[in-house]
C-alpha atoms as a PDB file:
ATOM      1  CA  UNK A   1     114.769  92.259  79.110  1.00  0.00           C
ATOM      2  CA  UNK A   2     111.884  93.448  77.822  1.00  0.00           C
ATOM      3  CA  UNK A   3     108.327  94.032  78.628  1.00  0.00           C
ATOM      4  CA  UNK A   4     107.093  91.439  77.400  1.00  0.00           C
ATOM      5  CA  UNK A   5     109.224  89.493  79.186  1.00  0.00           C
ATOM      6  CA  UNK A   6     108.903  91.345  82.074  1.00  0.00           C
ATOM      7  CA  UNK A   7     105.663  91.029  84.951  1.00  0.00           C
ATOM      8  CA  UNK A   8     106.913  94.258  85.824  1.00  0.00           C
ATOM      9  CA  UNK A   9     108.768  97.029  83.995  1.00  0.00           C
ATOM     10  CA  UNK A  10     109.477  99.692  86.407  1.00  0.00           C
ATOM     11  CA  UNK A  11     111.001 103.094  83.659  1.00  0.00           C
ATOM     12  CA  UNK A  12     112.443 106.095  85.698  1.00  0.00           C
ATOM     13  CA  UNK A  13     110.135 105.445  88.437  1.00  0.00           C
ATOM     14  CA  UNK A  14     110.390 109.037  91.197  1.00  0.00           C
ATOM     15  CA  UNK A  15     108.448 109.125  94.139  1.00  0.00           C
ATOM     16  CA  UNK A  16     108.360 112.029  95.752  1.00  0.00           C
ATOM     17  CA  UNK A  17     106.957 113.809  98.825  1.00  0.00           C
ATOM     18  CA  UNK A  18     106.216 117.335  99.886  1.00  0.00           C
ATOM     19  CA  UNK A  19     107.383 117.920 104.031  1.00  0.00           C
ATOM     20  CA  UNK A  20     106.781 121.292 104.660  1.00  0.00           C
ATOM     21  CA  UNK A  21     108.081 124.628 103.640  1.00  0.00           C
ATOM     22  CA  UNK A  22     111.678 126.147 103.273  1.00  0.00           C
ATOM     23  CA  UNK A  23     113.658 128.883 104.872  1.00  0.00           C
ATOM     24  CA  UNK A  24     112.562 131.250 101.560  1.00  0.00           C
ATOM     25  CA  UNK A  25     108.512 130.083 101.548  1.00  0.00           C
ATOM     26  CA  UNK A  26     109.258 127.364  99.332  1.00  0.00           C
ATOM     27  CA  UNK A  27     107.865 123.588  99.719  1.00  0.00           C
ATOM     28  CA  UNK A  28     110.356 120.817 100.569  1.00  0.00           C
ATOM     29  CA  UNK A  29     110.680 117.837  98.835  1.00  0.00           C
ATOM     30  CA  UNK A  30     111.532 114.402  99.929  1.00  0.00           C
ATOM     31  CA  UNK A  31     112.880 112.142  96.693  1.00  0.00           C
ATOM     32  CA  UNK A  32     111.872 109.253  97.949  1.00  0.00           C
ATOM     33  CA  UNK A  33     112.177 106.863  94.968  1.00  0.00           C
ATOM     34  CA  UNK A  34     114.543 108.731  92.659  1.00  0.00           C
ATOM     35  CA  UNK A  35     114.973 107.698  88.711  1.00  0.00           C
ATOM     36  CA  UNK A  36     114.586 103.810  89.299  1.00  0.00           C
ATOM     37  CA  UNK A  37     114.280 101.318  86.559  1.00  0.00           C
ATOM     38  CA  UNK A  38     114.110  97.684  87.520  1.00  0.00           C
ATOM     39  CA  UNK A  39     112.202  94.429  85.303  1.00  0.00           C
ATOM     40  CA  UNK A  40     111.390  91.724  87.517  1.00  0.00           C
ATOM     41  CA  UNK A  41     110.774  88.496  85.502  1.00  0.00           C
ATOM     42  CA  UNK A  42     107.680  86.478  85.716  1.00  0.00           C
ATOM     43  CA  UNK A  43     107.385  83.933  88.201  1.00  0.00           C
ATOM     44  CA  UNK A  44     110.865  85.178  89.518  1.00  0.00           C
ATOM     45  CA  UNK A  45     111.800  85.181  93.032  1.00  0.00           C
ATOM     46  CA  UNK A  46     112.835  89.195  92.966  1.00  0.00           C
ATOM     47  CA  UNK A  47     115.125  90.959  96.194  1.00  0.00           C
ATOM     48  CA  UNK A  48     114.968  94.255  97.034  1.00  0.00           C
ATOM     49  CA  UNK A  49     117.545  95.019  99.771  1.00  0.00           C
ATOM     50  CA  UNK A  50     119.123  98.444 101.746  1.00  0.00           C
ATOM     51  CA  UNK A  51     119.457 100.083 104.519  1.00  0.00           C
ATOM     52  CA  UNK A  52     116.749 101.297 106.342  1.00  0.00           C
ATOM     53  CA  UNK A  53     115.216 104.383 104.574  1.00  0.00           C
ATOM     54  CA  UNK A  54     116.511 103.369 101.087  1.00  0.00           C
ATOM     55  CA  UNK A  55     113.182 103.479  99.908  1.00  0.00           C
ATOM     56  CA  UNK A  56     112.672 100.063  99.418  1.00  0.00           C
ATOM     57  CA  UNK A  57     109.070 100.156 101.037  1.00  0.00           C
ATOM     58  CA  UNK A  58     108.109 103.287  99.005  1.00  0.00           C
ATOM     59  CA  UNK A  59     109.253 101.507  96.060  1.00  0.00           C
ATOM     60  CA  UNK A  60     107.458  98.041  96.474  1.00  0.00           C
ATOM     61  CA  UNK A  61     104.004 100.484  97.277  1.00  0.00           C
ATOM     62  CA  UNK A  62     104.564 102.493  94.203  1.00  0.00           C
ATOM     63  CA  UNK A  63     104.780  99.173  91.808  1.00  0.00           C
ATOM     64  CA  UNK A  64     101.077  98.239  93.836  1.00  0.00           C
ATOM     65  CA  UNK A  65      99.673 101.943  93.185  1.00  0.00           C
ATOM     66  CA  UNK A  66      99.955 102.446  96.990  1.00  0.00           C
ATOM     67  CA  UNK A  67     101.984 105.150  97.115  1.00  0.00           C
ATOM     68  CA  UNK A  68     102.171 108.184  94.248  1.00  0.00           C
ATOM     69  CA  UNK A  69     103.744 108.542  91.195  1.00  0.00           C
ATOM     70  CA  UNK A  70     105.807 111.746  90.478  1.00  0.00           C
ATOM     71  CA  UNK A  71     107.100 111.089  87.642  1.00  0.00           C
ATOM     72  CA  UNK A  72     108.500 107.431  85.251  1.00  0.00           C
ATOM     73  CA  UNK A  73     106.625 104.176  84.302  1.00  0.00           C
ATOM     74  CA  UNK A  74     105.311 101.495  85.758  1.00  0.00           C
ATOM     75  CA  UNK A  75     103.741  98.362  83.688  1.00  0.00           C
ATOM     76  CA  UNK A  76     102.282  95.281  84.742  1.00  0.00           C
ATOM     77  CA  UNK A  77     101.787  92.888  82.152  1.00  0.00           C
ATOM     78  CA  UNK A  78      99.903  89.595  82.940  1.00  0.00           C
ATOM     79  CA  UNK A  79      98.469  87.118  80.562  1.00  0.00           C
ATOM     80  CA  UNK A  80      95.630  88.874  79.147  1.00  0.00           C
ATOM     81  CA  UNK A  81      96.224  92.031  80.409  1.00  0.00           C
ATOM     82  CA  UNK A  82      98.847  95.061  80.238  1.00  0.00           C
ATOM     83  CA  UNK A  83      98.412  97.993  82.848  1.00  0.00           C
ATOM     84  CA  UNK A  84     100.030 101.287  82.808  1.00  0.00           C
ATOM     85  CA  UNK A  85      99.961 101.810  86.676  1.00  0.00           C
ATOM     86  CA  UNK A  86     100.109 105.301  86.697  1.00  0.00           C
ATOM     87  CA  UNK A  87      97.456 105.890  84.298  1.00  0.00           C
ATOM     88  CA  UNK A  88      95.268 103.240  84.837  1.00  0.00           C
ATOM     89  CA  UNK A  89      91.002 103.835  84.901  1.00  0.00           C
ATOM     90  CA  UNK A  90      89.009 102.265  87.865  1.00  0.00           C
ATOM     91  CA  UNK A  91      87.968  99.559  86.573  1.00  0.00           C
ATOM     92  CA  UNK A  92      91.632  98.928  85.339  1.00  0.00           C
ATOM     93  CA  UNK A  93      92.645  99.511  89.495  1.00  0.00           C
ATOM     94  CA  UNK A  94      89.875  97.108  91.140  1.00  0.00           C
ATOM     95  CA  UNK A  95      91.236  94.266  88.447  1.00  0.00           C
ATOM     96  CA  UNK A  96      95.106  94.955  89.809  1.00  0.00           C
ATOM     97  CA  UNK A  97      94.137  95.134  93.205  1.00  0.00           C
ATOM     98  CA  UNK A  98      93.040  91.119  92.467  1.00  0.00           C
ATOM     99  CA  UNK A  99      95.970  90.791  90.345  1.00  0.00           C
ATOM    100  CA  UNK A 100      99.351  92.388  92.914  1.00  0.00           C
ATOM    101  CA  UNK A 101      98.670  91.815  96.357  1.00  0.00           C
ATOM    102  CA  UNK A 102     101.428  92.852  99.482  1.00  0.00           C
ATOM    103  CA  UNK A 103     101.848  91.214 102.360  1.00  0.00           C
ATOM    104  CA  UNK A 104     102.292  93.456 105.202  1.00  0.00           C
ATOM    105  CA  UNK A 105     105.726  93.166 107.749  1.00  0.00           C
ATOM    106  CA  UNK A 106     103.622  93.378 111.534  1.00  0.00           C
ATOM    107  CA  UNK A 107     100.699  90.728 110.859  1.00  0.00           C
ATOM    108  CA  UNK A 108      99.729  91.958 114.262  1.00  0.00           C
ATOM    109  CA  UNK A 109      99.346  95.374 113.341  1.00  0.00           C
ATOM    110  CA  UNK A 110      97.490  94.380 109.781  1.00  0.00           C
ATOM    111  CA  UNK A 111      94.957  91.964 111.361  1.00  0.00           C
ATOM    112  CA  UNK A 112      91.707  93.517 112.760  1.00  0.00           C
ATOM    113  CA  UNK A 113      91.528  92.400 116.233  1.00  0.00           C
ATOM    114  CA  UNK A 114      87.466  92.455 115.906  1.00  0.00           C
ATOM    115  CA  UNK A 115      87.220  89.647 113.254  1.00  0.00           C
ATOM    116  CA  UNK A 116      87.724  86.158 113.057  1.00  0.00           C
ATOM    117  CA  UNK A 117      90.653  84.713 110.898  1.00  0.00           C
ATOM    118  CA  UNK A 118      87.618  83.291 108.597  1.00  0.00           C
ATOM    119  CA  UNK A 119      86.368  86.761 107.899  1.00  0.00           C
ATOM    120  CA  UNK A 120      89.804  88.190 107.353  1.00  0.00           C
ATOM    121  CA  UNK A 121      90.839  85.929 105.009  1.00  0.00           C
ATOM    122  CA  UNK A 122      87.103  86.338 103.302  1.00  0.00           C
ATOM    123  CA  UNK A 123      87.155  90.192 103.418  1.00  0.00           C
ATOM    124  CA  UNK A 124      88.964  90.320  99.917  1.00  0.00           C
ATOM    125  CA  UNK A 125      86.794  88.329  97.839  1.00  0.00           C
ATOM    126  CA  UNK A 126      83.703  90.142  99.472  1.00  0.00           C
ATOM    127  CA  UNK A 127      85.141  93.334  99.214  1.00  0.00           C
ATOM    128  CA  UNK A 128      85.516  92.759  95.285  1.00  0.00           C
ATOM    129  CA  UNK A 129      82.918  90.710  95.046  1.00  0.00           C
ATOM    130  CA  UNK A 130      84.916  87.551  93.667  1.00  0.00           C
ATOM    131  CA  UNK A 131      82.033  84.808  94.639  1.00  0.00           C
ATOM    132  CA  UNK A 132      78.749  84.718  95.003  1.00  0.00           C
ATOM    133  CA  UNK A 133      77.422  82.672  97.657  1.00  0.00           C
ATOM    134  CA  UNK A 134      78.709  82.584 101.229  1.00  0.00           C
ATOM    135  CA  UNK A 135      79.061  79.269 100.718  1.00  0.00           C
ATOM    136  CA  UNK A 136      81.402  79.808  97.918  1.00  0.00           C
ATOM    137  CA  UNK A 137      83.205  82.050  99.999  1.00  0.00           C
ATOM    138  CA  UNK A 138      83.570  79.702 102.578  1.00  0.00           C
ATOM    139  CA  UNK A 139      84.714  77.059 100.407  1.00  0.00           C
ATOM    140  CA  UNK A 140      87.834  79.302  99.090  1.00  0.00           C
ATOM    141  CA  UNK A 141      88.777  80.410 102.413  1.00  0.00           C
ATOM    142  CA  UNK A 142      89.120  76.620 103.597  1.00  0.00           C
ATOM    143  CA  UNK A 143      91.137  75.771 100.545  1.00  0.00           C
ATOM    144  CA  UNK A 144      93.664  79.540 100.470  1.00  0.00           C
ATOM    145  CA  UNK A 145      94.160  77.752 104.680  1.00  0.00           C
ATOM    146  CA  UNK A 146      94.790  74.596 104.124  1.00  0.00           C
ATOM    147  CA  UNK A 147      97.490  75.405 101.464  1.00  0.00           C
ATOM    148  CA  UNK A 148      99.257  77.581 104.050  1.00  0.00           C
ATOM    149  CA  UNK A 149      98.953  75.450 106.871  1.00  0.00           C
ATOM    150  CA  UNK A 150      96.306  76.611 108.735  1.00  0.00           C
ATOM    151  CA  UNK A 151      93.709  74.125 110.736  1.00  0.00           C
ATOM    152  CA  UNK A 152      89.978  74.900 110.029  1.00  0.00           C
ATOM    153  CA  UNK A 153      89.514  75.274 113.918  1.00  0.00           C
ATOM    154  CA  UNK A 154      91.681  78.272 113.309  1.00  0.00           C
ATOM    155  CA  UNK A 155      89.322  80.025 111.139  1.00  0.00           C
ATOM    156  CA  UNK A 156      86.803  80.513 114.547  1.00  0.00           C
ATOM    157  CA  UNK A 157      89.852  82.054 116.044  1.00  0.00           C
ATOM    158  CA  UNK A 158      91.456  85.837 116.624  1.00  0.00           C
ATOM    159  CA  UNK A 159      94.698  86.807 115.438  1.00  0.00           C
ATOM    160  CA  UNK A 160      95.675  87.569 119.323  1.00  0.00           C
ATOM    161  CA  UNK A 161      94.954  83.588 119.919  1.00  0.00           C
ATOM    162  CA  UNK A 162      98.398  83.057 117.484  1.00  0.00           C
ATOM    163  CA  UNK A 163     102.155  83.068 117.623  1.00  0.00           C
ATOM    164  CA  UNK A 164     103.576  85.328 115.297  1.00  0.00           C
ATOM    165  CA  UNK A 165     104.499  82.862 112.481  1.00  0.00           C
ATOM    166  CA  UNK A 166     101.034  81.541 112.518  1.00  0.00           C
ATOM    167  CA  UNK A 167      99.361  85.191 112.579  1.00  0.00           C
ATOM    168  CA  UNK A 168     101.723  85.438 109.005  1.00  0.00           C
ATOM    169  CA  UNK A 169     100.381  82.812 107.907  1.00  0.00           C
ATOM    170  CA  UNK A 170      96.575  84.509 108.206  1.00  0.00           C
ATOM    171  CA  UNK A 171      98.087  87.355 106.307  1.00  0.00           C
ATOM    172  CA  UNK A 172      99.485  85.317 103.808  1.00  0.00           C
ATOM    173  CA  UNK A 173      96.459  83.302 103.080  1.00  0.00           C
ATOM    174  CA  UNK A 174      94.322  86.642 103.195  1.00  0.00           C
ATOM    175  CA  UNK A 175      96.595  88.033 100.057  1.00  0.00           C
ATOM    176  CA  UNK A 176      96.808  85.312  98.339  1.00  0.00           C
ATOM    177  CA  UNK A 177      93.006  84.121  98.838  1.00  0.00           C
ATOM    178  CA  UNK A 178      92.213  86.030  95.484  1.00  0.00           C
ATOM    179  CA  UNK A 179      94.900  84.359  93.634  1.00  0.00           C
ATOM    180  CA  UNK A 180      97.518  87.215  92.809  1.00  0.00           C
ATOM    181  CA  UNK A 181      99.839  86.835  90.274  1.00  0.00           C
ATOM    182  CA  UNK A 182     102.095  88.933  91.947  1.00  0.00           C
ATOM    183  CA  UNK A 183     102.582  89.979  95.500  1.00  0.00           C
ATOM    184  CA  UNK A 184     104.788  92.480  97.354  1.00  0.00           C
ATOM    185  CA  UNK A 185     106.041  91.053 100.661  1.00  0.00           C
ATOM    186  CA  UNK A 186     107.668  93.724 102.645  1.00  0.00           C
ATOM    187  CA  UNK A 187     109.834  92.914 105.102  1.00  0.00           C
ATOM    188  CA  UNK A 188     107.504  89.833 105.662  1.00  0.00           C
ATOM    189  CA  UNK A 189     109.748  87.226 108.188  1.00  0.00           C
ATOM    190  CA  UNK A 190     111.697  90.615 109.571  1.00  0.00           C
ATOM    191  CA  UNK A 191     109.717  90.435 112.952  1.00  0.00           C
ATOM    192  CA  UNK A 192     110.220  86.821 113.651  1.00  0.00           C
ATOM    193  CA  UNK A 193     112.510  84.252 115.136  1.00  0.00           C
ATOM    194  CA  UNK A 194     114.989  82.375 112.680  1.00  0.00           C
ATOM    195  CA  UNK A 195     113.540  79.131 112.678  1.00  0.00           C
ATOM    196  CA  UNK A 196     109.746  80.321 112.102  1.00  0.00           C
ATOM    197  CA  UNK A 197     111.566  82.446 109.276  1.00  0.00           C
ATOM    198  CA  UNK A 198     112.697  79.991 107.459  1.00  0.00           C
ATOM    199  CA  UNK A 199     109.378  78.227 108.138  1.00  0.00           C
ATOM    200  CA  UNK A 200     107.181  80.909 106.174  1.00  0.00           C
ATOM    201  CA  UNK A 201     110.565  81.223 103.307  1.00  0.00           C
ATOM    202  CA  UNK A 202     109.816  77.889 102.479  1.00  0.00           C
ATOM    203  CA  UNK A 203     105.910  78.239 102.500  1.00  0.00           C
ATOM    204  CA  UNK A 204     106.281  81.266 100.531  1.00  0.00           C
ATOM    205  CA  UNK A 205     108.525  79.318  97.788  1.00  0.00           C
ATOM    206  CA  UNK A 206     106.245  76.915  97.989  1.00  0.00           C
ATOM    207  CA  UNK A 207     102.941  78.951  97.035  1.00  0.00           C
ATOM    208  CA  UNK A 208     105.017  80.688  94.602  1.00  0.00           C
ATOM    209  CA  UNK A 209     105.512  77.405  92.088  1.00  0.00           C
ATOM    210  CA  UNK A 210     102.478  76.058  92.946  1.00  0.00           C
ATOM    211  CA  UNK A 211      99.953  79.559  92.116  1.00  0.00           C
ATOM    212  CA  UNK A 212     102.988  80.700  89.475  1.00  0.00           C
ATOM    213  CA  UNK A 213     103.286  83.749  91.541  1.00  0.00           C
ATOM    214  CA  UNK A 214     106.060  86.291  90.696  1.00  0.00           C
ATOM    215  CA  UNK A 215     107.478  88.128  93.884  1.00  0.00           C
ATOM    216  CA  UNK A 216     109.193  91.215  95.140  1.00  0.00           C
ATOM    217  CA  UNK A 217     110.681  90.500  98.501  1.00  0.00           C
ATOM    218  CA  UNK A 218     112.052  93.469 100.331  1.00  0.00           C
ATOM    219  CA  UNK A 219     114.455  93.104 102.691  1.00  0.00           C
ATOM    220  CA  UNK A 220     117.609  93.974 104.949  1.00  0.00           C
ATOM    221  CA  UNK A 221     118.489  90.549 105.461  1.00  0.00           C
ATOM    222  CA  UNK A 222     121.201  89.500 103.009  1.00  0.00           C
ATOM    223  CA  UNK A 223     121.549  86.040 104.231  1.00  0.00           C
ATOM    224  CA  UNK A 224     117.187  85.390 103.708  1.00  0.00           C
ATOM    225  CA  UNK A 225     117.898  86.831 100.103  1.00  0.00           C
ATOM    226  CA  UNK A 226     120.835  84.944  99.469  1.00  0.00           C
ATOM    227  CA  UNK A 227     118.749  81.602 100.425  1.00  0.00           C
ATOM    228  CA  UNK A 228     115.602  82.974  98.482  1.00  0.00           C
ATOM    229  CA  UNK A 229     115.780  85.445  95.817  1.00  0.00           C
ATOM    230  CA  UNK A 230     116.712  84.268  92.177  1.00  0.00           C
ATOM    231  CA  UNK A 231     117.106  87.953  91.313  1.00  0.00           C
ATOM    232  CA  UNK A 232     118.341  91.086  93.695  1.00  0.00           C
ATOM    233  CA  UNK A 233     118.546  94.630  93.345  1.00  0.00           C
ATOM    234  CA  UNK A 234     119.977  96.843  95.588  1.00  0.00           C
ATOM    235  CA  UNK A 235     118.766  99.905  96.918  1.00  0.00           C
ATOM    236  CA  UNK A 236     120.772 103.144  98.139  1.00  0.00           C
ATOM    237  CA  UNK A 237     119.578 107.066  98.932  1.00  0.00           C
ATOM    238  CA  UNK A 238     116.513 106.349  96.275  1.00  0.00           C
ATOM    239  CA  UNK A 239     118.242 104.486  93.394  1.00  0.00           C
ATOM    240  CA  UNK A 240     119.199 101.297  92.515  1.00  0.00           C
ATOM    241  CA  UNK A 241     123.269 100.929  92.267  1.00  0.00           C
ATOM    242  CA  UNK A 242     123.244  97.591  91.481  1.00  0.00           C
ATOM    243  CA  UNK A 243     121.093  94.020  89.777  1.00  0.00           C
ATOM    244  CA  UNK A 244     121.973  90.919  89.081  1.00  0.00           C
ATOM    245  CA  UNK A 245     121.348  87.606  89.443  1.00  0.00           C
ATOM    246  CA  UNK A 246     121.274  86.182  92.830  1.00  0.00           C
ATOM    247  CA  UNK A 247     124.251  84.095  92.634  1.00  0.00           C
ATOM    248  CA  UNK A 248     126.391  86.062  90.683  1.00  0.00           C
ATOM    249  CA  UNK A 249     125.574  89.567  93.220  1.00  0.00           C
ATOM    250  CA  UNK A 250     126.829  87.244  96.015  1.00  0.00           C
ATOM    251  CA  UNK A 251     129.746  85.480  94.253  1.00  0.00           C
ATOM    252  CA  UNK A 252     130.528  88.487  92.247  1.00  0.00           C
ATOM    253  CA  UNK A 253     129.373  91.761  93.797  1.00  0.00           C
ATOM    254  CA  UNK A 254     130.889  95.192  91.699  1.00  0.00           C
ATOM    255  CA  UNK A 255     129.648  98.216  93.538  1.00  0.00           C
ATOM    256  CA  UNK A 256     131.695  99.000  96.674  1.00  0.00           C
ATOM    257  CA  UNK A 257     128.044  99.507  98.756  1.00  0.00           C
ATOM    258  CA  UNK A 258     126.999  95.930  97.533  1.00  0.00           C
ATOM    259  CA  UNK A 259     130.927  94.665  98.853  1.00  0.00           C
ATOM    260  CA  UNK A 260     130.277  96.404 102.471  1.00  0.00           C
ATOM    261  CA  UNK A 261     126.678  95.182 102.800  1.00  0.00           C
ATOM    262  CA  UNK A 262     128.024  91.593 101.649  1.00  0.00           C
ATOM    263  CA  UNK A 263     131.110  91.673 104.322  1.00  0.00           C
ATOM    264  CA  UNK A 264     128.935  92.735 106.523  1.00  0.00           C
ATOM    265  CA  UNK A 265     126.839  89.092 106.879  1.00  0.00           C
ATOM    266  CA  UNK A 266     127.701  87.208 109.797  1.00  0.00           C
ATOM    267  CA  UNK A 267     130.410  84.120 109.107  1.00  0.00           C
ATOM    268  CA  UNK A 268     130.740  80.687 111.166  1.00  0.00           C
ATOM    269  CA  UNK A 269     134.486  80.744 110.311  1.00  0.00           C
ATOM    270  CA  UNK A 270     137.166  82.447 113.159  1.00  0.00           C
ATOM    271  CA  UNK A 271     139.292  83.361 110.160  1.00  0.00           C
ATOM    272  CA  UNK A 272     136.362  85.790 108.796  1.00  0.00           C
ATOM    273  CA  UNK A 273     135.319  87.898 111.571  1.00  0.00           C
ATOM    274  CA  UNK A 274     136.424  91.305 111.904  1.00  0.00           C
ATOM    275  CA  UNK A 275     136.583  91.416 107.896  1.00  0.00           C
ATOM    276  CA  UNK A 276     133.412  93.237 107.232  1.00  0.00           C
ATOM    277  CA  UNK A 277     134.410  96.558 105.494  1.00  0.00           C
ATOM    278  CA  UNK A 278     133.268  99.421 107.550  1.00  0.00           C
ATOM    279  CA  UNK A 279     131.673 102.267 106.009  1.00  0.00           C
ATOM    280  CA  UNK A 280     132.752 105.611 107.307  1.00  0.00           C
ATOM    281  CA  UNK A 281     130.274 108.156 108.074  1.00  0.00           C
ATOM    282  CA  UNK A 282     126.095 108.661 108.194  1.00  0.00           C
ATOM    283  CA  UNK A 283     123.746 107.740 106.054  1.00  0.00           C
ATOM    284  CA  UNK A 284     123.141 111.713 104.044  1.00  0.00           C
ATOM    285  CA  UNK A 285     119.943 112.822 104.442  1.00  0.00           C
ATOM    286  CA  UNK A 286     116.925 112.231 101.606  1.00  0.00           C
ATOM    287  CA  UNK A 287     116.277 115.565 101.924  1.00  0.00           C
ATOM    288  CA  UNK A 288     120.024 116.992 101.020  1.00  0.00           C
ATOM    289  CA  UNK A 289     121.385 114.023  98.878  1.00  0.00           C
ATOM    290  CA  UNK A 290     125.155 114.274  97.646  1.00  0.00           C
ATOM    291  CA  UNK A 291     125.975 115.492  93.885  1.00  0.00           C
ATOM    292  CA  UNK A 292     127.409 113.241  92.055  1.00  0.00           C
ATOM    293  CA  UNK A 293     127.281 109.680  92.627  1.00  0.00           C
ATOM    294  CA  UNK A 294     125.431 109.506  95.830  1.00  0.00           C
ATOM    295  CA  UNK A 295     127.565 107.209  97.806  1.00  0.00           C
ATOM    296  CA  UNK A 296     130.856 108.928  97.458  1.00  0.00           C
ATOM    297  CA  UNK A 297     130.766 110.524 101.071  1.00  0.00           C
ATOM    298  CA  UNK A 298     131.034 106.876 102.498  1.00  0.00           C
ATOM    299  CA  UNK A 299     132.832 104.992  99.000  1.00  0.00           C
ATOM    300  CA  UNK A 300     136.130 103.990 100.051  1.00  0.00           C
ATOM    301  CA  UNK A 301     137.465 104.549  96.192  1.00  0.00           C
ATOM    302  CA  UNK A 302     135.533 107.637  95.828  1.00  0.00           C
ATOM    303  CA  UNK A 303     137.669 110.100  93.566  1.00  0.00           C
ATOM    304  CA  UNK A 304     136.950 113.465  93.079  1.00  0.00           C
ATOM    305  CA  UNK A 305     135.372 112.907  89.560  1.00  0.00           C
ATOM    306  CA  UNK A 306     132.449 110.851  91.756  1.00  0.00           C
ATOM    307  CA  UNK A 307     131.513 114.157  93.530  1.00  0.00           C
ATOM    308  CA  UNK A 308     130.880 115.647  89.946  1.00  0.00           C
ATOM    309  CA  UNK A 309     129.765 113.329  87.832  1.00  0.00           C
ATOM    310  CA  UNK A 310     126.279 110.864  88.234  1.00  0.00           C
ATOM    311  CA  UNK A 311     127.769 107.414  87.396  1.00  0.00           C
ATOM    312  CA  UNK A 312     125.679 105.789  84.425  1.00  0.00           C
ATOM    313  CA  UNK A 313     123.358 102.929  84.700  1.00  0.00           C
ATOM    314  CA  UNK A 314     125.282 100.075  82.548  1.00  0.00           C
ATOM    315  CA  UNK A 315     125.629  96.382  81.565  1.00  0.00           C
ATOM    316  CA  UNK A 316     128.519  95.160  82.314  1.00  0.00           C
ATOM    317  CA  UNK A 317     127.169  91.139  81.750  1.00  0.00           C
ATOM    318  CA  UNK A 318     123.758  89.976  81.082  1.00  0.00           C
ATOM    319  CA  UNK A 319     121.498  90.902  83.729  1.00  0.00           C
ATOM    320  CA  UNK A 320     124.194  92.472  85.916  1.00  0.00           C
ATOM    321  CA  UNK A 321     124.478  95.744  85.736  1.00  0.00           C
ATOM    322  CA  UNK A 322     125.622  99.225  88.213  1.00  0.00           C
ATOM    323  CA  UNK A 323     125.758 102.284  88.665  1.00  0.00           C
ATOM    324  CA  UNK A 324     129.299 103.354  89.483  1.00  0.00           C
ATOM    325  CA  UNK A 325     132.600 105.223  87.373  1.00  0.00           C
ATOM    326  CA  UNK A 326     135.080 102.067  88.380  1.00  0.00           C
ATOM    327  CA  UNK A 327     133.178  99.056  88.319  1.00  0.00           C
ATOM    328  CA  UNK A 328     134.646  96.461  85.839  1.00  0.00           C
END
């Protein structure tokens, strides 16, 4: 795929993080985000999944210019507009911040207590001055609730005055209020019960073909990607091991870490359970990564060549490609 084709082209993206000094004086550094490359489409519907300290969120707030840039490429190209993210001016960065938006995964935690749901949702286009007139502003805010299901007596209201799935809903409508193009939800429906999750999935789907929006949803939840995503990527240690499209990573899955996370998703049928493939040992630590192919301390077909040798990034069908010596 290329850029052009691309809403984002992610090259070689590292992220990486200095935590203190060594045993011999030197600094420490955290890779974070290590070598990724990733294109989501426009007006996809693009997973990011892993376990917990993948990077994932790291990742998803590099792409927004949230997080820094050690080293790679990261483009954004829109309809009149093409942004190097890691070089962009000021002026470039206020017109992206209108342009890739994230939604946040406590809406608690991201609401200010102090204001009303109106002026929350409002703060955005004030903040970059998107309207004019108060009135104006009022008038966008009314339409950004109504088309995620908020009541207009709502907008007199604090956040602590709302369930959880409705307080998402205030930081949905506060993202999208300056109409993004694309938005980063992180972990977005983690925190809430199943039924309001699949509530906000289906607003979210909903927004997304009726604003065009392209999305990155990050996630641990295989079973929420599998229902949602049109595209997934997943994320191990830093790197991406594998990509393809949705329904061919869950009817077709080649790297052994995408197999165990897939085995691993709770079945309805008494002949499945107990068939999850178990993956021996701990996670390694960021800060002391494997050689080789990363995953070979817990790859249940690791050979010795995997401790050596980095596996290369290939194609093995269109759109689906790995990072692993065996997979075929």
């Amino acid at each position: 795929m290329s850029v052009q084709e691309s809403h984002v082209w992610v090259n070689h993206l590292s992220v990486h993080f200095g935590v203190g000094k060594g045993l011999l004086g030197g600094s420490t550094i955290l890779k974070a985000v290590d070598e990724v490359s990733l294109e989501i489409p426009r007006g996809s519907f693009f997973g990011l999944v892993g376990e917990s300290g993948s990077g994932k969120t790291t990742l998803g707030r590099a792409i927004l210019k949230a997080a820094p840039i050690s080293d790679g490429e990261v483009r954004y190209r829109d309809e009149d507009v093409d942004f190097d993210v890691g070089l962009m001016s000021k002026g470039e960065l206020k017109e992206y911040r209108r342009r890739a938006q994230l939604i946040f995964q406590d809406p608690y935690a991201a609401l200010s207590p102090r204001m009303t749901v109106r002026d929350i949702i409002a703060e955005p286009l004030e903040v970059m001055k998107l309207t004019k007139s108060r009135a104006e502003t009022d008038e966008r805010v009314r339409e950004i609730a109504a088309k995620c299901r908020l009541n207009l007596e709502h907008l007199r209201r604090f956040p602590h005055a709302f369930s959880g799935g409705q307080r998402q809903r205030i930081s949905i409508a506060r993202a999208l209020v300056c109409e993004p193009k694309f938005l980063v939800a992180d972990e977005s429906v983690a925190a809430l019960d199943v039924s309001i999750q699949a509530d906000i999935l289906n607003l979210l789907k909903s927004l997304q073909k009726d604003m065009d929006i392209t999305f990155l949803f990050i996630s641990h939840d295989l079973s929420v990607v599998a229902h949602t995503c049109d595209y997934v990527a997943v994320m191990y240690l830093g790197a991406i091991v594998e990509m393809a499209p949705s329904r061919e990573l869950f009817t077709a899955p080649k790297h052994p870490y995408t197999k165990a996370l897939l085995s691993a998703i709770p079945s309805l049928d008494p002949d499945d359970r107990g068939s999850a493939q178990k993956l021996e040992g701990e996670i390694p630590s960021p800060l002391n990564k494997p050689s080789g192919c990363r995953f070979h301390t817990r790859c249940p077909v690791a050979v010795e060549r995997c401790s050596a040798e980095v596996p290369a990034w290939r194609e093995l069908s269109t759109g689906h490609k790995v990072a692993c010596h065996f997979a075929e």
